[in-house]
Protein backbone atom coordinates (compact mmCIF):
# COMPACT_ATOMS: atom_id res chain seq x y z
CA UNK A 1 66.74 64.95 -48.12
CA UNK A 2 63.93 63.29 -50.23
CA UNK A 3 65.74 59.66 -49.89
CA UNK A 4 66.30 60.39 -45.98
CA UNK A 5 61.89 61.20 -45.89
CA UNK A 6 61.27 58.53 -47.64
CA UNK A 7 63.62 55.66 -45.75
CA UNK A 8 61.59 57.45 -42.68
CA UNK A 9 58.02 57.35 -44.23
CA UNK A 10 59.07 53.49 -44.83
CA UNK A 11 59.91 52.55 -41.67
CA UNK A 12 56.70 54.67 -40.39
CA UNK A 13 54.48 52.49 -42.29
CA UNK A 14 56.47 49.04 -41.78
CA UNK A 15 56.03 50.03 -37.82
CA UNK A 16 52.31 50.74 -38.20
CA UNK A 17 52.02 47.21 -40.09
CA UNK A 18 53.33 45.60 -37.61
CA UNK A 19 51.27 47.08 -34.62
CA UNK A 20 48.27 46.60 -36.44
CA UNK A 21 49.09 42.82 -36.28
CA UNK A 22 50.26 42.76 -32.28
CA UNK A 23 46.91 44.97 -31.76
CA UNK A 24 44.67 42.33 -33.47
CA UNK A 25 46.63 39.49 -32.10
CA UNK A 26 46.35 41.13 -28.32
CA UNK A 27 42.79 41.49 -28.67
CA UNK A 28 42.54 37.90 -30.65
CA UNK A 29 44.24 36.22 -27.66
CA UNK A 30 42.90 37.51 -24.46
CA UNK A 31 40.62 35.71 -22.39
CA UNK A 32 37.15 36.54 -22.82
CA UNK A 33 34.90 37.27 -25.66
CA UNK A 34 32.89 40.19 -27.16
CA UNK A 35 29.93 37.88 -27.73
CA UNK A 36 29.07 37.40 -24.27
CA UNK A 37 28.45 41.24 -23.98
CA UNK A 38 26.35 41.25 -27.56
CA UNK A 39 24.34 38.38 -24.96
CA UNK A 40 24.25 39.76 -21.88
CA UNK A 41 21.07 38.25 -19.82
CA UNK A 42 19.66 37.22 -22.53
CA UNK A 43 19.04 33.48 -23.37
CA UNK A 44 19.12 33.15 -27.23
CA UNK A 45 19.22 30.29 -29.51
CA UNK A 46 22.17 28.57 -31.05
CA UNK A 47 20.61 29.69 -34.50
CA UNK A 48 20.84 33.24 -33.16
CA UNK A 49 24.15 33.01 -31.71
CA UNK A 50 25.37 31.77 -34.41
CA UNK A 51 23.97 34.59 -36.75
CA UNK A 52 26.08 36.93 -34.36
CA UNK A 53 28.86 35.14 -34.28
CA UNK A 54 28.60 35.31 -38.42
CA UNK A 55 27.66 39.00 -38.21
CA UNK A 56 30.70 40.18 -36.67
CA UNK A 57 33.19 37.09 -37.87
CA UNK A 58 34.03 35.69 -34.84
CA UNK A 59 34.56 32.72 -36.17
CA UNK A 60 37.02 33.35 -38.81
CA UNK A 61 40.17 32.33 -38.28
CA UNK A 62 42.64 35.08 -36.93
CA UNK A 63 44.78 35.71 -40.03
CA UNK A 64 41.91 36.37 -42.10
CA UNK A 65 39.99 38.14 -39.73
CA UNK A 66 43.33 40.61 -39.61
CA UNK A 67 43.75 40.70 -43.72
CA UNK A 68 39.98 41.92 -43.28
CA UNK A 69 39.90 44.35 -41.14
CA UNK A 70 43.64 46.02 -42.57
CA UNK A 71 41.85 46.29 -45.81
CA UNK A 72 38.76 48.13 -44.17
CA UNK A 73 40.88 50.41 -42.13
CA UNK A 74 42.85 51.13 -45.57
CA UNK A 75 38.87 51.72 -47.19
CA UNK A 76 38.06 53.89 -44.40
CA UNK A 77 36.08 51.83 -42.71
CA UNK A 78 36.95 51.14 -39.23
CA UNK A 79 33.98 48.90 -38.43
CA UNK A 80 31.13 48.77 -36.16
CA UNK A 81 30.98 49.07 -32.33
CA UNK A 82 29.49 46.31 -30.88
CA UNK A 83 28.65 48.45 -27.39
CA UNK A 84 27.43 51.74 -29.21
CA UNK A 85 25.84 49.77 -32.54
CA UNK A 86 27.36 52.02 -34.28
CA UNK A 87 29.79 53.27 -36.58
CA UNK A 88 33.25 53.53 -35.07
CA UNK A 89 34.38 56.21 -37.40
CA UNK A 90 31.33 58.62 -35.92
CA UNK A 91 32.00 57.47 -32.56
CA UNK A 92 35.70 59.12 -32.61
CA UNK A 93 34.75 62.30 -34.39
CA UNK A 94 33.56 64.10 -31.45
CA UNK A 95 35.87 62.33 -29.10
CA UNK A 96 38.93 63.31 -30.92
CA UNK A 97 38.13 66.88 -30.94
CA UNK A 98 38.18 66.88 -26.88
CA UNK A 99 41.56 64.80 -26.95
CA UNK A 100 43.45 66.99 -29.79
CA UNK A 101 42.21 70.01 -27.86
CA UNK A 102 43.98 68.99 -24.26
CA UNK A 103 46.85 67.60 -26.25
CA UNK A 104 47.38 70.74 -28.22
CA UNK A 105 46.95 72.76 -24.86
CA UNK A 106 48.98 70.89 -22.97
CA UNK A 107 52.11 71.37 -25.89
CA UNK A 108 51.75 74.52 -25.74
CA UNK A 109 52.07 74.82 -21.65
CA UNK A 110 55.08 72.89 -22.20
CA UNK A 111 56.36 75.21 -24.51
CA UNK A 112 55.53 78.70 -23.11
CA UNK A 113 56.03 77.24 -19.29
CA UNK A 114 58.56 74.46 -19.79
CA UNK A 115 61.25 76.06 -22.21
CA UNK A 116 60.28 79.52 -20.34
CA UNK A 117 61.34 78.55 -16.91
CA UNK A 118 64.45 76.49 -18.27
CA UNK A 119 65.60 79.38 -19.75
CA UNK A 120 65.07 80.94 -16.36
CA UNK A 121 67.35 78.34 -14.95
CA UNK A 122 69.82 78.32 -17.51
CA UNK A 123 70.27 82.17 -17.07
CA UNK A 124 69.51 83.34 -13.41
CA UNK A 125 71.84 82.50 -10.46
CA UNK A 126 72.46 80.16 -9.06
CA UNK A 127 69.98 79.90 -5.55
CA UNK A 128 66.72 80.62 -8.42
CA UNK A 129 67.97 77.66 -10.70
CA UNK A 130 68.53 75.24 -7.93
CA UNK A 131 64.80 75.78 -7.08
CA UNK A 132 63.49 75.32 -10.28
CA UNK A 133 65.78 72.10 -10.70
CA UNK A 134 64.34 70.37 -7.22
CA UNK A 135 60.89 71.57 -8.73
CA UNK A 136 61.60 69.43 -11.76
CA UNK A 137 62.86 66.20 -9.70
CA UNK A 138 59.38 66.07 -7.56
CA UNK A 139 57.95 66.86 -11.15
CA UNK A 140 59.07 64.21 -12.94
CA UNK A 141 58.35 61.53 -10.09
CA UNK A 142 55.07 61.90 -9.86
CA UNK A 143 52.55 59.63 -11.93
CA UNK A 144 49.99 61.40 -13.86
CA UNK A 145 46.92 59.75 -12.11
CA UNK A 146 48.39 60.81 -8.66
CA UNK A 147 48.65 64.03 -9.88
CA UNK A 148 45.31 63.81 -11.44
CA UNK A 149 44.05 62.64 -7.94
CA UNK A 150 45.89 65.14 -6.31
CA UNK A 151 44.80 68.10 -8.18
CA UNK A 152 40.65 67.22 -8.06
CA UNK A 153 41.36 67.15 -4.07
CA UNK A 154 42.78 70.43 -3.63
CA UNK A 155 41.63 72.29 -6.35
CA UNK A 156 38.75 71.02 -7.43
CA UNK A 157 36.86 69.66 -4.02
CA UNK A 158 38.57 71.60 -1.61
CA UNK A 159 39.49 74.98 -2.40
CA UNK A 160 36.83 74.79 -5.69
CA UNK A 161 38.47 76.83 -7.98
CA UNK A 162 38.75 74.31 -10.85
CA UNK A 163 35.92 72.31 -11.89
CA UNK A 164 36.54 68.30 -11.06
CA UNK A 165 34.97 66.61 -13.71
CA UNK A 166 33.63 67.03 -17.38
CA UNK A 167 34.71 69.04 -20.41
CA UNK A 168 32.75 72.16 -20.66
CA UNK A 169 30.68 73.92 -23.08
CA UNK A 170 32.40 76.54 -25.40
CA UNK A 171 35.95 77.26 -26.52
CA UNK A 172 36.46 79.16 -23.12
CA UNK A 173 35.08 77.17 -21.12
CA UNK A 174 36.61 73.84 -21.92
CA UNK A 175 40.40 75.62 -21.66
CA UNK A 176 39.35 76.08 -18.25
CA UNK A 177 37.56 72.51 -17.39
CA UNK A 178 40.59 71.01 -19.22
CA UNK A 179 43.35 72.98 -16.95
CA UNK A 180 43.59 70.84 -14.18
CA UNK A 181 43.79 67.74 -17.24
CA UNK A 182 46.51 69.79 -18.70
CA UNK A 183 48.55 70.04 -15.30
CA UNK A 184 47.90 66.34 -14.43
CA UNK A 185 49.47 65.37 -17.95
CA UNK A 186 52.14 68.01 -18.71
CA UNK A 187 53.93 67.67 -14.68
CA UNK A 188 56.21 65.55 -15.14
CA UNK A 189 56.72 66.05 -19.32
CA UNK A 190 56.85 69.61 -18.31
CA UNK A 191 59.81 69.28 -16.11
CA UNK A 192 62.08 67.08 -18.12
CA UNK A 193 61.78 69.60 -20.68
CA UNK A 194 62.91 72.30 -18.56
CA UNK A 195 65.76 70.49 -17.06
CA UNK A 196 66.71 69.87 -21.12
CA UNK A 197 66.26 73.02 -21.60
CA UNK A 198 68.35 74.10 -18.85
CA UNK A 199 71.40 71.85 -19.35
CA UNK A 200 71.10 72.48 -23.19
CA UNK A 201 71.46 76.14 -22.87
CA UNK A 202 74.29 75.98 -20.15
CA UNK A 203 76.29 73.60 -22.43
CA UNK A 204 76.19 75.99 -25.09
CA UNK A 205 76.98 78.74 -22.66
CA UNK A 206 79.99 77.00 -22.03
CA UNK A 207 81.43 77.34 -25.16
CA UNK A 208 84.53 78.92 -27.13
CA UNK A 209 82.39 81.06 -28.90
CA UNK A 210 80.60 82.05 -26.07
CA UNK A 211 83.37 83.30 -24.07
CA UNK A 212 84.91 85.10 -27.06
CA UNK A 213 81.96 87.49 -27.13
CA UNK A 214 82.28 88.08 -23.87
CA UNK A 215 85.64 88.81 -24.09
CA UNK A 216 84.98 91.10 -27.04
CA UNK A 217 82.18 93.01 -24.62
CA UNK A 218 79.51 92.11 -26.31
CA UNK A 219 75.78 92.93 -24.35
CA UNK A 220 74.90 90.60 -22.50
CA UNK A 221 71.53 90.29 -24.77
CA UNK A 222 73.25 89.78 -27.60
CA UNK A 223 75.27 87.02 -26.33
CA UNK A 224 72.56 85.37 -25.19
CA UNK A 225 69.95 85.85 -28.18
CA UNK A 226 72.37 85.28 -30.52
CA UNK A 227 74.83 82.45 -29.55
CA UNK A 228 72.91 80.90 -26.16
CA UNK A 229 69.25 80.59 -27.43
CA UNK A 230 69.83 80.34 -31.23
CA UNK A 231 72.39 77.24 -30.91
CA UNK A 232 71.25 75.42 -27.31
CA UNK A 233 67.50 75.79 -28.25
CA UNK A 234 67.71 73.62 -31.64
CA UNK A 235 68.00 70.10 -29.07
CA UNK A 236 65.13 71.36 -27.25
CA UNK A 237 63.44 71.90 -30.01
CA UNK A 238 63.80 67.90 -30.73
CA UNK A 239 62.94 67.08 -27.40
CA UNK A 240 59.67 69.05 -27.24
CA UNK A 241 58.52 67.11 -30.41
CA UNK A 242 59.06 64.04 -28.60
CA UNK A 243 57.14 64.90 -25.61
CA UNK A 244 54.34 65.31 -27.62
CA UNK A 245 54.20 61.42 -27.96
CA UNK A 246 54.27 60.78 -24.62
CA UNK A 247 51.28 63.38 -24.20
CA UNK A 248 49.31 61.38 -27.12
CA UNK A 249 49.57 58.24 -24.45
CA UNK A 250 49.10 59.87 -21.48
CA UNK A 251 46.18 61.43 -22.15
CA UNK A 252 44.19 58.14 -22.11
CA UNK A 253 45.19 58.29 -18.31
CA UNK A 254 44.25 61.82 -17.49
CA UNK A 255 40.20 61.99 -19.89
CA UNK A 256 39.52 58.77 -17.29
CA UNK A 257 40.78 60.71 -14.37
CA UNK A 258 38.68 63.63 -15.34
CA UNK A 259 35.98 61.72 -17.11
CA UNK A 260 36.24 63.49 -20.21
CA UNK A 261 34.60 62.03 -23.28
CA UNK A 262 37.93 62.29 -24.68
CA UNK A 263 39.23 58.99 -26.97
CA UNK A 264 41.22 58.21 -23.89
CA UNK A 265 38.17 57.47 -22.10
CA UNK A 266 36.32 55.54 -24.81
CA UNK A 267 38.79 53.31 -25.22
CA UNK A 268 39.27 51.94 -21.73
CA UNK A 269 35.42 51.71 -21.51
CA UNK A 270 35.96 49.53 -24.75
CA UNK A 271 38.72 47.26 -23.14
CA UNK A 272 36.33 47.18 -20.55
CA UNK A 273 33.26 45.87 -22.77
CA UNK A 274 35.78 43.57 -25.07
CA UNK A 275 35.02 46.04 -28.07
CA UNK A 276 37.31 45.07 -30.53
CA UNK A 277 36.59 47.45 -33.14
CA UNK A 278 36.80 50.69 -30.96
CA UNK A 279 39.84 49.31 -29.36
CA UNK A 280 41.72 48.70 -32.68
CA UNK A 281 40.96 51.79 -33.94
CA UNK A 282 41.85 53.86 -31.42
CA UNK A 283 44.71 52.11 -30.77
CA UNK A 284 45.70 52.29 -34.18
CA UNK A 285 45.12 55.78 -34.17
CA UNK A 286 47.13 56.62 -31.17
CA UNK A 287 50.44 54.68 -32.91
CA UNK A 288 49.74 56.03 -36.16
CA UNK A 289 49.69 59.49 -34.40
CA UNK A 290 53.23 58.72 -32.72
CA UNK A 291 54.60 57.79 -36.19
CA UNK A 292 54.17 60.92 -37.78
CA UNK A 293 55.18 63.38 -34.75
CA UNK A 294 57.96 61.45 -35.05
CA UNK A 295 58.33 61.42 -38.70
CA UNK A 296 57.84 64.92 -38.27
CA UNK A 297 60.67 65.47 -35.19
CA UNK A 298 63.00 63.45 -37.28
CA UNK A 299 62.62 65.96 -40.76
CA UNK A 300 62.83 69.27 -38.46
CA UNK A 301 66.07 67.95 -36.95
CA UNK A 302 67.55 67.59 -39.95
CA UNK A 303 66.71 71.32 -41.15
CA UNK A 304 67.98 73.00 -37.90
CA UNK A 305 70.71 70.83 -37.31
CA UNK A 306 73.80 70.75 -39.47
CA UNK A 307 75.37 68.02 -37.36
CA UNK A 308 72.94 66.00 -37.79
CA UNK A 309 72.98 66.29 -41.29
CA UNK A 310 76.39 65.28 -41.61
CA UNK A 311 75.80 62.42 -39.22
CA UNK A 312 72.98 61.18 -41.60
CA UNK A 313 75.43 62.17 -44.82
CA UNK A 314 72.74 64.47 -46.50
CA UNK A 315 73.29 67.63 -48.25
CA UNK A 316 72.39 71.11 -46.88
């Protein structure tokens, strides 16, 4: 187990290497440049242009620009904002506590909901499941920013139960300004868990060991707490872990939707504004994120799942 962490934590950080270098190089190559928004209307001098240009290294050549900036991020240091004039480090703090809070509710309507009403499917008959099932394929087909869309127009403007915009004030508060966020980004994650769920848990229904309680009149409970939910859940289990990456991402879609000062939302204000320090650190921070849920999926599959230990030829 320690050698399989530690081949994982190795590739982690090889990855994370190597998208800091396509993030700078993205950023180094596209058309435009920061300095003409540190200008703006302004006519300057070339003696002052050229002390911006010096300020914030703009003139350095790209692979020492990159060394640079690696070894700040490693210090701490993420840089400076050139739209804020400030810190980038204090301008995520805040930020990051709206985006962990809609990503943390949104996992766990994904758990309670999604694994809830695939174990509904799995285990109900047969005109119940099918519903649940088409539910899922509109579910998974729809976009997060139509959804987003959608949802503000019927429940927000329309009918007005849920507010449309903003992320409240107070713990209460913001679960319910960030509710119609949380549908918008958990639809169609949502419903390819549940159809996992569901075709998990009938697999394992299906099996020898299955039909030999039955056969031995075991309750129905039993059957299914003990053999259905114990073994089918443990690749759902995987598969929920995953989802949380793709929540991560698509909640930069869903804070500009519903203009929530979310990290999401700063960082397509910084594309936007050619920021390249807010943009490589959130960016950076959003990938580094991914590698450890992942990390983290990888090391829990390996403790619940004996097959996949012997796949990866490490000891119980």
């Amino acid at each position: 187990m320690p050698r399989f962490i530690a081949i994982r934590v190795l590739e982690g950080l090889a990855t994370l290497l190597v998208s800091s270098f396509l993030i700078f190089g993205a950023l180094y190559l596209a058309p435009g440049d920061p300095l003409s928004y540190l200008i703006g209307n302004r006519t300057l001098s070339d003696e002052a242009i050229a002390a911006l240009r010096e300020q914030y290294h703009l003139d350095d050549p790209f692979l020492v620009r990159w060394v640079a900036w690696l070894g700040d991020v490693l210090s701490g240091d993420l840089g400076r904002s050139i739209t804020y004039r400030d810190d980038v480090l204090s301008l995520l703090g805040p930020r990051l506590a709206t985006t962990t809070l809609l990503i943390a509710y949104a996992l766990v309507v994904i758990v309670v909901i999604g694994v809830g009403l695939g174990i509904v499917a799995a285990l109900s008959r047969r005109a119940l499941s099918d519903v649940i099932l088409a539910g899922t394929s509109i579910g998974v087909a729809i976009p997060s920013f139509v959804a987003a869309s959608t949802l503000i127009s019927v429940f927000a403007v329309g009918l007005g139960w849920f507010p449309a915009f903003g992320p409240g004030d107070g713990f209460f508060d913001r679960l319910y300004h960030l509710t119609l966020p949380v549908i918008a980004l958990t639809l169609a994650s949502g419903s390819y868990v549940i159809r996992v769920t569901r075709a998990a848990l009938r697999e394992e229904a299906a099996r020898d060991q299955v039909k030999a309680a039955v056969a031995r009149g075991l309750p129905r409970g039993t059957i299914i707490g003990r053999h259905i939910l114990r073994n089918g859940l443990t690749p759902v289990a995987t598969v929920v872990g995953l989802t949380l990456t793709s929540l991560i991402v698509g909640s930069v879609v869903v804070e500009r939707a519903f203009a929530l000062d979310g990290i999401g939302a700063l960082l397509t204000e910084a594309v936007a504004k050619k920021d390249f320090g807010v943009v490589q650190a959130i960016c950076l921070l959003l990938i580094t994120a991914v590698v450890i849920v992942v990390l983290i999926v990888d090391v829990i599959q390996v403790v619940i799942d004996p097959r996949v230990r012997e796949r990866q030829g490490i000891a119980a």
